[in-house]
N, C-alpha and C. Protein backbone atom coordinates (compact mmCIF):
# COMPACT_ATOMS: atom_id res chain seq x y z
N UNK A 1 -31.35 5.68 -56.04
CA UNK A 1 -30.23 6.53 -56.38
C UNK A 1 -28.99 5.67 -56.58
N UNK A 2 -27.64 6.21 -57.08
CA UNK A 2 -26.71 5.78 -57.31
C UNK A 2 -25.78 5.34 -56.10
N UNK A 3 -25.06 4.06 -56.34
CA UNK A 3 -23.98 4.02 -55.52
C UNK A 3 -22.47 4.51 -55.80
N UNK A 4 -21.52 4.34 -55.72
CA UNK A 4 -20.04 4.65 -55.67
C UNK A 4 -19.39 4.37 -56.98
N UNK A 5 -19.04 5.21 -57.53
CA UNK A 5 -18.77 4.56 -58.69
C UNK A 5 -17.10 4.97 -58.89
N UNK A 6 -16.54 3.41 -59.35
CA UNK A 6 -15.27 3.47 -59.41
C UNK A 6 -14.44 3.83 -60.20
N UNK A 7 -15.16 4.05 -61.62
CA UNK A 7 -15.14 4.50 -62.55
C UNK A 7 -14.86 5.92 -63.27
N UNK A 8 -15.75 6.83 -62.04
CA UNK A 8 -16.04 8.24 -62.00
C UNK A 8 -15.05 8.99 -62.48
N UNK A 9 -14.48 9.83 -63.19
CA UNK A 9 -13.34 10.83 -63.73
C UNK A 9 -13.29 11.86 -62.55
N UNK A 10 -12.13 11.82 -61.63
CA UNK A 10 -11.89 12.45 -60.57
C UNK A 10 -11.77 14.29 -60.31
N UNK A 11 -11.47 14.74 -61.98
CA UNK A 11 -10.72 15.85 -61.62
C UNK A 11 -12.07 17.33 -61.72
N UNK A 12 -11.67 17.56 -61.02
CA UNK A 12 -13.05 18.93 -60.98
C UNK A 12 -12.39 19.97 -61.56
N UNK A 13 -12.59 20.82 -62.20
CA UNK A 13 -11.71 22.28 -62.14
C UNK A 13 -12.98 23.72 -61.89
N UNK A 14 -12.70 23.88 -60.53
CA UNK A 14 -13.83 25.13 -59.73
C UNK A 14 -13.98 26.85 -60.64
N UNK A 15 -12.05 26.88 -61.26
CA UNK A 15 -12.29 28.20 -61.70
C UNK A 15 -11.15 27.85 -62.53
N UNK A 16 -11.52 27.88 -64.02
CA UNK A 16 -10.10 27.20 -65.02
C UNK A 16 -8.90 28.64 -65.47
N UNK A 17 -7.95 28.22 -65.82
CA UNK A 17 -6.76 28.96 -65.73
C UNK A 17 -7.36 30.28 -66.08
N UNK A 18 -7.87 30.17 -67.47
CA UNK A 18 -8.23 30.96 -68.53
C UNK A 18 -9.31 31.97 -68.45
N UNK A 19 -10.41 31.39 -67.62
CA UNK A 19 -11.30 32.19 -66.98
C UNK A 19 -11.96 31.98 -66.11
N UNK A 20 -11.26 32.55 -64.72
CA UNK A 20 -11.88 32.52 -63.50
C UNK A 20 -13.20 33.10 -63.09
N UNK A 21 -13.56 33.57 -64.30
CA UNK A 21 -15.19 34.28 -64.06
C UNK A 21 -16.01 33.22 -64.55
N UNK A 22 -15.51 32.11 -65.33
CA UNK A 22 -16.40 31.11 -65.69
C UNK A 22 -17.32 30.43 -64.59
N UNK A 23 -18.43 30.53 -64.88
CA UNK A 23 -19.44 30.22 -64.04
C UNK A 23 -19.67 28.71 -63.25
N UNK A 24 -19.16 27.53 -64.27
CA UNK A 24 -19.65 26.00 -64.51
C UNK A 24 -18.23 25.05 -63.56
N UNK A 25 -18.60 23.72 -63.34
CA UNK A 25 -17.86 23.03 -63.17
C UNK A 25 -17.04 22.32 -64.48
N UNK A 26 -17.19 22.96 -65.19
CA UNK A 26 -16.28 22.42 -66.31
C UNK A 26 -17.08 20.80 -66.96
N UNK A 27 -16.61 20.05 -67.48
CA UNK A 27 -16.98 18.69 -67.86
C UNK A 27 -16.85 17.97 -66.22
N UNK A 28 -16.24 17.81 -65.81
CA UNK A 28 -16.26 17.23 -65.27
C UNK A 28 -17.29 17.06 -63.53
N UNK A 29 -18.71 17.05 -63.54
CA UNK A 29 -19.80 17.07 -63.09
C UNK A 29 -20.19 15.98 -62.71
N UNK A 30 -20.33 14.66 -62.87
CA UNK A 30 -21.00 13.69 -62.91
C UNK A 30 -20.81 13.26 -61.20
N UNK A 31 -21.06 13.42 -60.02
CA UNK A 31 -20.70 12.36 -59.17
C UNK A 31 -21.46 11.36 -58.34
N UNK A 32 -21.50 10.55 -58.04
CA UNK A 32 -22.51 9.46 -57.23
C UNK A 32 -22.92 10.25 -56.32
N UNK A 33 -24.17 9.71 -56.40
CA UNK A 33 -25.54 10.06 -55.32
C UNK A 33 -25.62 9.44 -54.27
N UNK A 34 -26.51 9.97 -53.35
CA UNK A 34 -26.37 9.24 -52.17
C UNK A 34 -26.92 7.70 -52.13
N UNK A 35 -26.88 6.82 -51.48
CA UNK A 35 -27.15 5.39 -51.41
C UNK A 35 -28.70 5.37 -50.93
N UNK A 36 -29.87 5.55 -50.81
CA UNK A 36 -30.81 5.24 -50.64
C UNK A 36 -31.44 4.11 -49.89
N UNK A 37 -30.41 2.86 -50.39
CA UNK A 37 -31.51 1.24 -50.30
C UNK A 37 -30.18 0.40 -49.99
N UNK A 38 -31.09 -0.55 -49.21
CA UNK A 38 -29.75 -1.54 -48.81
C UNK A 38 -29.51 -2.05 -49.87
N UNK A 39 -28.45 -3.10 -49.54
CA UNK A 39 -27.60 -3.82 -50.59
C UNK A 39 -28.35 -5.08 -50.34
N UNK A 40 -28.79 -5.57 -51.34
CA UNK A 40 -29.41 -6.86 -51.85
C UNK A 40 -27.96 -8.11 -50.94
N UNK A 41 -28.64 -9.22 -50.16
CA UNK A 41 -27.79 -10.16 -49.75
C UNK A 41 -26.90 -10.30 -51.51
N UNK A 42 -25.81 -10.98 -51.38
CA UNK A 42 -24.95 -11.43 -52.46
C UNK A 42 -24.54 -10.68 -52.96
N UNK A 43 -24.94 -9.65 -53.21
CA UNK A 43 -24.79 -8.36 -54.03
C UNK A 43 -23.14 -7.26 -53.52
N UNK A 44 -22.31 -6.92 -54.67
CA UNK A 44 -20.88 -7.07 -54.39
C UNK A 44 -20.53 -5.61 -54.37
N UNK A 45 -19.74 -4.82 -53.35
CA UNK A 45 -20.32 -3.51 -52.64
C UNK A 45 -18.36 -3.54 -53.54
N UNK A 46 -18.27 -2.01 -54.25
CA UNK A 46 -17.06 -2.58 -55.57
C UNK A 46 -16.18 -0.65 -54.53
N UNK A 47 -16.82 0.23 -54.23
CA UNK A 47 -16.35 1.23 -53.42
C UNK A 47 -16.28 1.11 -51.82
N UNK A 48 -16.04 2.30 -50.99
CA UNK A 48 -15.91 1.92 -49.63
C UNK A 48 -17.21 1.91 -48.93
N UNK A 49 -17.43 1.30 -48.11
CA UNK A 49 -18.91 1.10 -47.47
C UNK A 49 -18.43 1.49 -45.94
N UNK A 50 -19.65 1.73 -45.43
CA UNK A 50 -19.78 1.90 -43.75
C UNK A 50 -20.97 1.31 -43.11
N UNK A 51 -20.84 1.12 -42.07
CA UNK A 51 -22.42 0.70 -40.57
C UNK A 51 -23.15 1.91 -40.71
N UNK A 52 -24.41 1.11 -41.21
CA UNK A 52 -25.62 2.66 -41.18
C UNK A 52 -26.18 2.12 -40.44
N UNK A 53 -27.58 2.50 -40.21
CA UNK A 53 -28.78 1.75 -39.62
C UNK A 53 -30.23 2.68 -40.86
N UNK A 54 -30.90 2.11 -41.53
CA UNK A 54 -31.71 2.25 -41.90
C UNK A 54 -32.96 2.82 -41.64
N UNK A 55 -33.75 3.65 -41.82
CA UNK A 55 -35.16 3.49 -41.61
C UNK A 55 -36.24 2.52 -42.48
N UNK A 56 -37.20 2.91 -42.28
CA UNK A 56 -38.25 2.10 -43.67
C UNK A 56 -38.32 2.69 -44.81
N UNK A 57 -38.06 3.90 -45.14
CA UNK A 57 -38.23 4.16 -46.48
C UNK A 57 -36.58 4.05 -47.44
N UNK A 58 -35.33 3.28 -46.34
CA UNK A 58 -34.15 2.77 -46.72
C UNK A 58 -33.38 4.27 -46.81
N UNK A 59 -33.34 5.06 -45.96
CA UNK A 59 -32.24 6.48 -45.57
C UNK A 59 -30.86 5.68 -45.20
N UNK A 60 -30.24 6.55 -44.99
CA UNK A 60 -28.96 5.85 -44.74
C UNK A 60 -28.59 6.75 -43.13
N UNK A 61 -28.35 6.31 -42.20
CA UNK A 61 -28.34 6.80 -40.82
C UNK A 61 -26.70 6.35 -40.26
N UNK A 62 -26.39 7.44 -39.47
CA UNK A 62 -25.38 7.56 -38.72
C UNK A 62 -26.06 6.17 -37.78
N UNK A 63 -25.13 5.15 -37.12
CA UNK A 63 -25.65 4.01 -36.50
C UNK A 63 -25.87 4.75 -34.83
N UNK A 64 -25.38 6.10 -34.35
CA UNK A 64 -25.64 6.56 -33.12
C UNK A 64 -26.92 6.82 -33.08
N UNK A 65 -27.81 7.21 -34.78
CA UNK A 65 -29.11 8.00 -34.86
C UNK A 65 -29.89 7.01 -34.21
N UNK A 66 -31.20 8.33 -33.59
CA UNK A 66 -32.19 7.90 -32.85
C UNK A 66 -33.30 8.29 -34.18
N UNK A 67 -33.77 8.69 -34.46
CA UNK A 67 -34.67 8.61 -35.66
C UNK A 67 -33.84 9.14 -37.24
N UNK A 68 -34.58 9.20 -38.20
CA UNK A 68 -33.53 9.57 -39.65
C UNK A 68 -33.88 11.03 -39.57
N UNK A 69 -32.47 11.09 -39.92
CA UNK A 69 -31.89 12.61 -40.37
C UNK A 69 -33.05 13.07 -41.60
N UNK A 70 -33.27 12.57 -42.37
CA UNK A 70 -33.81 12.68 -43.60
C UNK A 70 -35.48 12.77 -43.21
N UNK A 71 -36.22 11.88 -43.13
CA UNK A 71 -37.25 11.88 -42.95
C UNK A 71 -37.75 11.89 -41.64
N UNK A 72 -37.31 11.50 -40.94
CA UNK A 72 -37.96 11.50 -38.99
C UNK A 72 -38.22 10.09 -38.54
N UNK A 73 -38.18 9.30 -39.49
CA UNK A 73 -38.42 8.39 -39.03
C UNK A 73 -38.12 7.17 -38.37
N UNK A 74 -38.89 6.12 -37.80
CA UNK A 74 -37.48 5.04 -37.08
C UNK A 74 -36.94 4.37 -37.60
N UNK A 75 -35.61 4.00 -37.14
CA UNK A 75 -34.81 3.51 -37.71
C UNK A 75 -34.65 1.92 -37.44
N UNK A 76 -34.38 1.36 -38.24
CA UNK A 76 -34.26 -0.38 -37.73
C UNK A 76 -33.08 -0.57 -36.81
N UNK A 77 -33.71 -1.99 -36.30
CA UNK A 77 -32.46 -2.23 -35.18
C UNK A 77 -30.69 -2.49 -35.48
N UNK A 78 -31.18 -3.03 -36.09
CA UNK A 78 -29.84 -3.47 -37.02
C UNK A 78 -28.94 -2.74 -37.77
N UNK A 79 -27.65 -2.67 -37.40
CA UNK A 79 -26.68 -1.99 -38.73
C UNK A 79 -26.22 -2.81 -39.28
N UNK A 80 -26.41 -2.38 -40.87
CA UNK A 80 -26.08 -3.04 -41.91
C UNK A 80 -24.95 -2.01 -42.50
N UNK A 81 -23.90 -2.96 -43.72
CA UNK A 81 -23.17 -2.42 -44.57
C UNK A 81 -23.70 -2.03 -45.72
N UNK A 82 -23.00 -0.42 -45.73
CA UNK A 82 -24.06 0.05 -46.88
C UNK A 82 -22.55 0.58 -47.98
N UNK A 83 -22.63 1.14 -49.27
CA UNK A 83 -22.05 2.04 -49.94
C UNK A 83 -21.76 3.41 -48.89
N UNK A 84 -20.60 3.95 -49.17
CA UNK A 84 -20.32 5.15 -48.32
C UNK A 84 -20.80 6.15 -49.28
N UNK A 85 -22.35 6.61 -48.64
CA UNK A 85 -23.29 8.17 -49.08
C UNK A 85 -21.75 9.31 -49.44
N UNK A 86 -22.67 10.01 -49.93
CA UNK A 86 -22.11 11.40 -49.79
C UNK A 86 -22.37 12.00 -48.30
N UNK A 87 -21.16 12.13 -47.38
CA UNK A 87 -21.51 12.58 -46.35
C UNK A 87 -21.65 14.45 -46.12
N UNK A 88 -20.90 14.94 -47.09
CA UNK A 88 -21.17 16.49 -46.98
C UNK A 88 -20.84 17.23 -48.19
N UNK A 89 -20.47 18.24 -48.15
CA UNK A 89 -19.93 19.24 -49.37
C UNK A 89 -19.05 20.04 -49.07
N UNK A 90 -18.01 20.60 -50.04
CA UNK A 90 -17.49 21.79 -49.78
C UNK A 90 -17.88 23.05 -50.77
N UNK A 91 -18.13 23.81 -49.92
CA UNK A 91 -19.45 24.61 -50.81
C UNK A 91 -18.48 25.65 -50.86
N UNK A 92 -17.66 26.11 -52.15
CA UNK A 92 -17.10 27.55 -52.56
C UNK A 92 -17.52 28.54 -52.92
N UNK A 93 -17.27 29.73 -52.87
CA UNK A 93 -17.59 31.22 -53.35
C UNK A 93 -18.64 30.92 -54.59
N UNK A 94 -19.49 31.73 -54.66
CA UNK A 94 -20.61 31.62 -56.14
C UNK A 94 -21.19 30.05 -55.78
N UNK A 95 -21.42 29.20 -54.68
CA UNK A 95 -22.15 28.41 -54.67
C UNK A 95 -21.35 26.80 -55.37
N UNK A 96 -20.61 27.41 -56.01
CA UNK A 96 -19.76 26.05 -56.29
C UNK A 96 -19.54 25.06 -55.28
N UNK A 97 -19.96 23.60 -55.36
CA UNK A 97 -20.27 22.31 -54.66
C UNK A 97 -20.05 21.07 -55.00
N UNK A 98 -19.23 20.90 -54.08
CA UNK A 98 -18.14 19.30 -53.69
C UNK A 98 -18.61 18.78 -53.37
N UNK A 99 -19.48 17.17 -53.66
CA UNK A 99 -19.50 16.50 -53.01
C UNK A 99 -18.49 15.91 -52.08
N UNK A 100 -18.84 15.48 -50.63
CA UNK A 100 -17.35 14.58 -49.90
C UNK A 100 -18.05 13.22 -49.93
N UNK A 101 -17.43 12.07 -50.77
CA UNK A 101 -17.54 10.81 -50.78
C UNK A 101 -16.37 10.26 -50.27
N UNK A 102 -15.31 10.90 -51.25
CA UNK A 102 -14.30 9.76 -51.41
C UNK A 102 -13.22 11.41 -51.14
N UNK A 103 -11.66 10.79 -50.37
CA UNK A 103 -11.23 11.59 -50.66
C UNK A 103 -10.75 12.69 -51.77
N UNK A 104 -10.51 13.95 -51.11
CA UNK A 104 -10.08 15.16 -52.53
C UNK A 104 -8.64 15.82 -51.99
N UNK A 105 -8.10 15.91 -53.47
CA UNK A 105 -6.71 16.58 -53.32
C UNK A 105 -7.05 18.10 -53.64
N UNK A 106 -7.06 18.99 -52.97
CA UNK A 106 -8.00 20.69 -53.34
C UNK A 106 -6.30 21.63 -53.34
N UNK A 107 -6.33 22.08 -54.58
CA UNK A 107 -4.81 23.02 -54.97
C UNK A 107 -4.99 23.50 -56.52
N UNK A 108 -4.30 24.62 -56.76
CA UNK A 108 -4.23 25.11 -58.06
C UNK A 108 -3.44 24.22 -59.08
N UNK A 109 -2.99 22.90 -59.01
CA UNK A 109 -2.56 22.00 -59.97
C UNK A 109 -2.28 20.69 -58.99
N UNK A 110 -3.45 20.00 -58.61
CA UNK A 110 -3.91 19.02 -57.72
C UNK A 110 -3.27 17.89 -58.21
N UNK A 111 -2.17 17.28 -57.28
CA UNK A 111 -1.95 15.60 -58.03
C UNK A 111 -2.19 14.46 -56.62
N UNK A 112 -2.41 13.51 -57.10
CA UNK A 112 -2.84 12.62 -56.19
C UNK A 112 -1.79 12.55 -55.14
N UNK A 113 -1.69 12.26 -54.03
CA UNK A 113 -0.76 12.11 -52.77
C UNK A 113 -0.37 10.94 -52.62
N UNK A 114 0.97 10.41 -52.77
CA UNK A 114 1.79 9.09 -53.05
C UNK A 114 1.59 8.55 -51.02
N UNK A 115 0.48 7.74 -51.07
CA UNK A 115 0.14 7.20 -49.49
C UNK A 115 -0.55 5.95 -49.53
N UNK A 116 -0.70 5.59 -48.39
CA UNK A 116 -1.34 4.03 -48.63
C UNK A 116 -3.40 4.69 -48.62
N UNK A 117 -3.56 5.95 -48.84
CA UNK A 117 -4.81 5.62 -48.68
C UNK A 117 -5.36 5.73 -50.29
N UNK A 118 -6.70 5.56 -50.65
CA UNK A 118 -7.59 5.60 -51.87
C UNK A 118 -7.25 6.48 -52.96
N UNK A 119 -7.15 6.54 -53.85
CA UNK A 119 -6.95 7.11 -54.85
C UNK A 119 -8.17 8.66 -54.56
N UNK A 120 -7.69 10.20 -54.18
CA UNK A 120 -8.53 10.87 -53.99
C UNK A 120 -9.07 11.83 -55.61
N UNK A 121 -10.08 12.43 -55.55
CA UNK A 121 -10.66 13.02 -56.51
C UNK A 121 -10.03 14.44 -56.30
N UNK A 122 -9.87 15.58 -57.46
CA UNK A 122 -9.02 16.20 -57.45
C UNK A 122 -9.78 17.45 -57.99
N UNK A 123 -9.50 18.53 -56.90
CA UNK A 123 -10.11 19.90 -56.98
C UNK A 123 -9.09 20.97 -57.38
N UNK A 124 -9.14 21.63 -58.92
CA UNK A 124 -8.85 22.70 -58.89
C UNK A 124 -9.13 23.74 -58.80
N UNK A 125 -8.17 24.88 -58.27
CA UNK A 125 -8.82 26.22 -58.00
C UNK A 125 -7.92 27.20 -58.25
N UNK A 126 -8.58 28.15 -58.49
CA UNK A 126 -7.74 29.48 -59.42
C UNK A 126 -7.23 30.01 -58.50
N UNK A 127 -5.68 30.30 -58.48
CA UNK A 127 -4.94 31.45 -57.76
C UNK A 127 -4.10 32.02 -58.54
N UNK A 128 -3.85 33.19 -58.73
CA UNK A 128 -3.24 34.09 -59.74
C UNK A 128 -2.15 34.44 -59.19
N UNK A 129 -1.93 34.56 -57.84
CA UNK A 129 -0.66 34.63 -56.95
C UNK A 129 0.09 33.64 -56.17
N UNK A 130 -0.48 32.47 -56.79
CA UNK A 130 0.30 31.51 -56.51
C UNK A 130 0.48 30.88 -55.07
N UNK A 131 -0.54 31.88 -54.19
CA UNK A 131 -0.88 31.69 -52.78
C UNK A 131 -1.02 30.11 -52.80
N UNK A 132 -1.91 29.38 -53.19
CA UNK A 132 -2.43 28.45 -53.13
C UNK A 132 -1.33 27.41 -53.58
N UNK A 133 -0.95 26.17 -52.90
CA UNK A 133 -0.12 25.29 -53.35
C UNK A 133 -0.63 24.17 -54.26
N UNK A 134 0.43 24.13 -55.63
CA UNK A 134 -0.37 23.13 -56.60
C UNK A 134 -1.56 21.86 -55.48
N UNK A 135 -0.82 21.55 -54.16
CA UNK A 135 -1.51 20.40 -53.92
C UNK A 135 -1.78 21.05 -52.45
N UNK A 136 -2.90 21.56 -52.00
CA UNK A 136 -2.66 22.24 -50.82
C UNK A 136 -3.08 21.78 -50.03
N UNK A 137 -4.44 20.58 -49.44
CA UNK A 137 -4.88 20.16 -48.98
C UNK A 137 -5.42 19.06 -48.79
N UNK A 138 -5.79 18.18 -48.11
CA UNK A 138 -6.58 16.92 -48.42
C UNK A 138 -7.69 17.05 -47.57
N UNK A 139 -8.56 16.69 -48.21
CA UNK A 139 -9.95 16.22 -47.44
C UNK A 139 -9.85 14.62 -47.31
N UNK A 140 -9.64 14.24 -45.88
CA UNK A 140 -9.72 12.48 -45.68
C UNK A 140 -11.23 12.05 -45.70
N UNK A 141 -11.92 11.15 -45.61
CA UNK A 141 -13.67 10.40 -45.52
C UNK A 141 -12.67 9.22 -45.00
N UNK A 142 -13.01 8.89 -43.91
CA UNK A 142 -13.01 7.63 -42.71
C UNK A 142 -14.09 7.16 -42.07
N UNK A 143 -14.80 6.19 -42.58
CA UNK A 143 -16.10 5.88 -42.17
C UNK A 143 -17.17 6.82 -42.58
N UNK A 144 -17.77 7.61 -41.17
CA UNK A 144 -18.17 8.62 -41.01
C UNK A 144 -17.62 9.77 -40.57
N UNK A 145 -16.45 10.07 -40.59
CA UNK A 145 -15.27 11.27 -40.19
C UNK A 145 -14.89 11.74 -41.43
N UNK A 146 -15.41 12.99 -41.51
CA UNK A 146 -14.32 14.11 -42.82
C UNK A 146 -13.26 15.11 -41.74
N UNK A 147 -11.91 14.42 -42.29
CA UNK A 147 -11.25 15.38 -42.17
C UNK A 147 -10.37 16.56 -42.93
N UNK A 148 -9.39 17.70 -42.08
CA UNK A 148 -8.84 18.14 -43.11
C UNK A 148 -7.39 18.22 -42.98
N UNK A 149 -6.63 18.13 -44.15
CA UNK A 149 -5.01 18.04 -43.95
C UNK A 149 -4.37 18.99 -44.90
N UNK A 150 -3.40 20.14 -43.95
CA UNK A 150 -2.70 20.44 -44.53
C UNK A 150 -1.44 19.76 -45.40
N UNK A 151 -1.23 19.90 -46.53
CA UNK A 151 -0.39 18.84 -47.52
C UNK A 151 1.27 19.53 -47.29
N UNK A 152 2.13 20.46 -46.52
CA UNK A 152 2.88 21.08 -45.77
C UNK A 152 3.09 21.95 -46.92
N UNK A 153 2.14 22.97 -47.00
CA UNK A 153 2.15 24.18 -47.90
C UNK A 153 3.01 25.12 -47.47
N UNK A 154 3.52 26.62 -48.08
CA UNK A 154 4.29 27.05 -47.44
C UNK A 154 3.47 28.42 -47.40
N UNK A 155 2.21 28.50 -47.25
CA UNK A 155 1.90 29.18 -46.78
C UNK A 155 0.49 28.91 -46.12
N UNK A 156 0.21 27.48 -45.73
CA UNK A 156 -0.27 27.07 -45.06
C UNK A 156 -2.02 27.15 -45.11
N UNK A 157 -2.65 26.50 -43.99
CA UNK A 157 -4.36 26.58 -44.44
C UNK A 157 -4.82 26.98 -42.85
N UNK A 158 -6.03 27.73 -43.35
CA UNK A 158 -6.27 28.53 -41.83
C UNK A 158 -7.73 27.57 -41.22
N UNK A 159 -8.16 27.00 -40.72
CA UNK A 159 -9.42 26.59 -40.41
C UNK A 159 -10.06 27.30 -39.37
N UNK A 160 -11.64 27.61 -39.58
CA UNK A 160 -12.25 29.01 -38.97
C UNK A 160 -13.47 27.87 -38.54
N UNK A 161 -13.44 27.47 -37.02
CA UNK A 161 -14.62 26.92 -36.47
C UNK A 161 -15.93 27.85 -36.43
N UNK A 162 -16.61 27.31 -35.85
CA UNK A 162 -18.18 28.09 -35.47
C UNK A 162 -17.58 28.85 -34.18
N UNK A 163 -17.70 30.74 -34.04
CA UNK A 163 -17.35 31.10 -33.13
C UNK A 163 -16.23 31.76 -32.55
N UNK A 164 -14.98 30.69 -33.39
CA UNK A 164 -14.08 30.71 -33.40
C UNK A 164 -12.99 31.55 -33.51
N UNK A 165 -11.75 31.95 -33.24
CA UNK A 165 -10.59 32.75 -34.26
C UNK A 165 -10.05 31.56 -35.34
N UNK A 166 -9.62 32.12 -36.69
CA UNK A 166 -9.05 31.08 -37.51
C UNK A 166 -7.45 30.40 -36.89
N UNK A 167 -7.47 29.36 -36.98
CA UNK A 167 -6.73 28.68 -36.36
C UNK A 167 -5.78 27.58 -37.44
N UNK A 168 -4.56 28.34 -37.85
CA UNK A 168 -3.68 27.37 -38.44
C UNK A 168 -3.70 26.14 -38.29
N UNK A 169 -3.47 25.06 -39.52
CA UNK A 169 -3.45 23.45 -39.33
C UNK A 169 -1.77 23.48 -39.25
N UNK A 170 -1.60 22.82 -38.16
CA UNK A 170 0.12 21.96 -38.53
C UNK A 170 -0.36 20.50 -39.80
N UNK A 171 0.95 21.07 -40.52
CA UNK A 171 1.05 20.46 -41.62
C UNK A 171 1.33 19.04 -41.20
N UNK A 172 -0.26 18.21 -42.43
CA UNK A 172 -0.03 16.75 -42.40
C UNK A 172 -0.71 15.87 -40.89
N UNK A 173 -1.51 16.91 -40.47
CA UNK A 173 -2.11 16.17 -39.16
C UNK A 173 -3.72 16.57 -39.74
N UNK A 174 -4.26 15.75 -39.86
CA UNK A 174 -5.70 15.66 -39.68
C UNK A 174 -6.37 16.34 -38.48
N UNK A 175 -7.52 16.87 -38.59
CA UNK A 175 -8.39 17.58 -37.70
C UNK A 175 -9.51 17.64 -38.60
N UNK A 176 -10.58 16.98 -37.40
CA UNK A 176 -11.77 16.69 -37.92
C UNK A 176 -12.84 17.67 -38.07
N UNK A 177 -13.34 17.81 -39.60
CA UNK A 177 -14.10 18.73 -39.89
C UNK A 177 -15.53 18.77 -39.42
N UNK A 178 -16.69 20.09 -39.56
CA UNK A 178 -17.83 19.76 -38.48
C UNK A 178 -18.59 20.96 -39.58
N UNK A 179 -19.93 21.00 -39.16
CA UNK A 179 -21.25 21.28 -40.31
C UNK A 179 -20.52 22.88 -39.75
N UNK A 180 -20.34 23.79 -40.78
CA UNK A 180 -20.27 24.90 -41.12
C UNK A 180 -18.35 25.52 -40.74
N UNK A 181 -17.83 24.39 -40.86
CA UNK A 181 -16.50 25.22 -40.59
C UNK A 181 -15.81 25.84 -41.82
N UNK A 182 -14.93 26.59 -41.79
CA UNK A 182 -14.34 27.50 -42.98
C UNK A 182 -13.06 26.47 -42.79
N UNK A 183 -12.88 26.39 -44.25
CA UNK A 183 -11.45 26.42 -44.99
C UNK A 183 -10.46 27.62 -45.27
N UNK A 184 -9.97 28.23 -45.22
CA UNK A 184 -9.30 29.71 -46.19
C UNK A 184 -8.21 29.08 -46.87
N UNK A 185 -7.58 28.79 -47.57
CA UNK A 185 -6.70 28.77 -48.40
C UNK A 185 -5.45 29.46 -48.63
N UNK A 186 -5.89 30.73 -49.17
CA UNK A 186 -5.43 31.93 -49.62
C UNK A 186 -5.16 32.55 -50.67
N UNK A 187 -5.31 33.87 -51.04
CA UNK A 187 -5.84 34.12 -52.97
C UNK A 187 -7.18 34.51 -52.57
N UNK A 188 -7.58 33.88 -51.90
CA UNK A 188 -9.24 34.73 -51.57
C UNK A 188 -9.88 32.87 -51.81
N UNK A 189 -8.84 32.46 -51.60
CA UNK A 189 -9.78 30.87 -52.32
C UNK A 189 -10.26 29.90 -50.83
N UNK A 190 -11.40 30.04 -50.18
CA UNK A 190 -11.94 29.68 -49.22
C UNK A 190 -13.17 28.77 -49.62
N UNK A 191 -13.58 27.36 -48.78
CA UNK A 191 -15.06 27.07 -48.43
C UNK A 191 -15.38 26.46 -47.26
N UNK A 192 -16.62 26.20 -47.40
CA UNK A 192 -16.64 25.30 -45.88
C UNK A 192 -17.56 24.31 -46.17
N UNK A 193 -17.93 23.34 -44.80
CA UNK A 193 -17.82 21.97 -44.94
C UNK A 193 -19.57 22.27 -44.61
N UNK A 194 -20.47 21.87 -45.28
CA UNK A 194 -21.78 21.62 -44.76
C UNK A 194 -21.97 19.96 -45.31
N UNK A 195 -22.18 19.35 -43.75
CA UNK A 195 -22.91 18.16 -43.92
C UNK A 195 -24.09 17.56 -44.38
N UNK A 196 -23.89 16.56 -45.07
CA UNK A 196 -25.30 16.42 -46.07
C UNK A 196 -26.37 15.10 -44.73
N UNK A 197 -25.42 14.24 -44.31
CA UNK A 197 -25.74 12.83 -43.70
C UNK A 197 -25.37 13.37 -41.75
């Protein structure tokens, strides 16, 4: 499978101005696959990488794992530097699906966030009431940590744990996301985080 590609055209659009009943991700579809296989010694790693630990058929493993997530099987002793997998998704209304590689700027007219971190990939989404702030959120990828950041919207982002009551983000503080938590937005524009790795 594919590694990280630096190249990739960042901007997604989930539901375009014109027609929010449109079914498709628009053109813009293409994103790197998960990493499969180690990196050949010499061989020049050009996106962000992390400590996996491998099995034999070359999975890519959290370095805490006791056997692979993927197949069951054992994992080698050693952590090696790999390409940073796709660690999860943000899966929207009608099944619409984010990969999380690299960070995303998620708002109804998404622009990149002037910061010292990576250039993030950029999610638009339809709000007709304007609920939603051109730039409303960030999804961070730190190693193996997805988090989520309110971008200081003024009407803010609700995060809904497993169990939970929804629980406002203070704006611009990270809080780390986990396999099935809700996003809400607002506009009706909600997803949540299912982990792939």
């Amino acid at each position: 499978m594919g590694t990280f590609d630096p190249n990739f055209d960042p901007e997604i659009t989930l539901w375009p101005e014109d027609d929010p009943s449109e079914t498709g991700l628009g053109e813009h579809t293409s994103f790197p696959e998960n990493t499969q296989i180690p990196l050949k010694p010499g061989s020049v790693v050009t996106g962000p990488r992390l400590l996996a630990v491998l099995c034999s058929a070359g999975h890519i493993n959290r370095v805490e794992a006791q056997f692979c997530a993927q197949c069951g099987g054992p994992l080698q002793d050693e952590p090696c530097w790999v390409p940073r997998p796709v660690l999860g998704e943000l899966v929207f209304p009608g099944e619409y699906r984010v990969p999380v590689q690299i960070d995303l700027v998620i708002g109804r007219d998404p622009r990149a966030v002037e910061d010292s971190r990576p250039a993030p990939a950029l999610v638009k989404v339809h709000s007709p009431n304007n609920e939603v702030s051109r730039s409303h959120c960030r999804i961070q990828v730190d190693n193996w940590q997805v988090r989520v950041v309110d971008l200081g919207t003024k009407n803010g982002s609700l995060l809904v744990k497993s169990g939970l009551k929804p629980t406002a983000l203070v704006a611009f503080t990270p809080v780390l996301l986990h396999d099935g938590d809700q996003l809400i937005l607002g506009d009706g524009v909600s997803c949540y985080y299912k982990e792939v790795l």
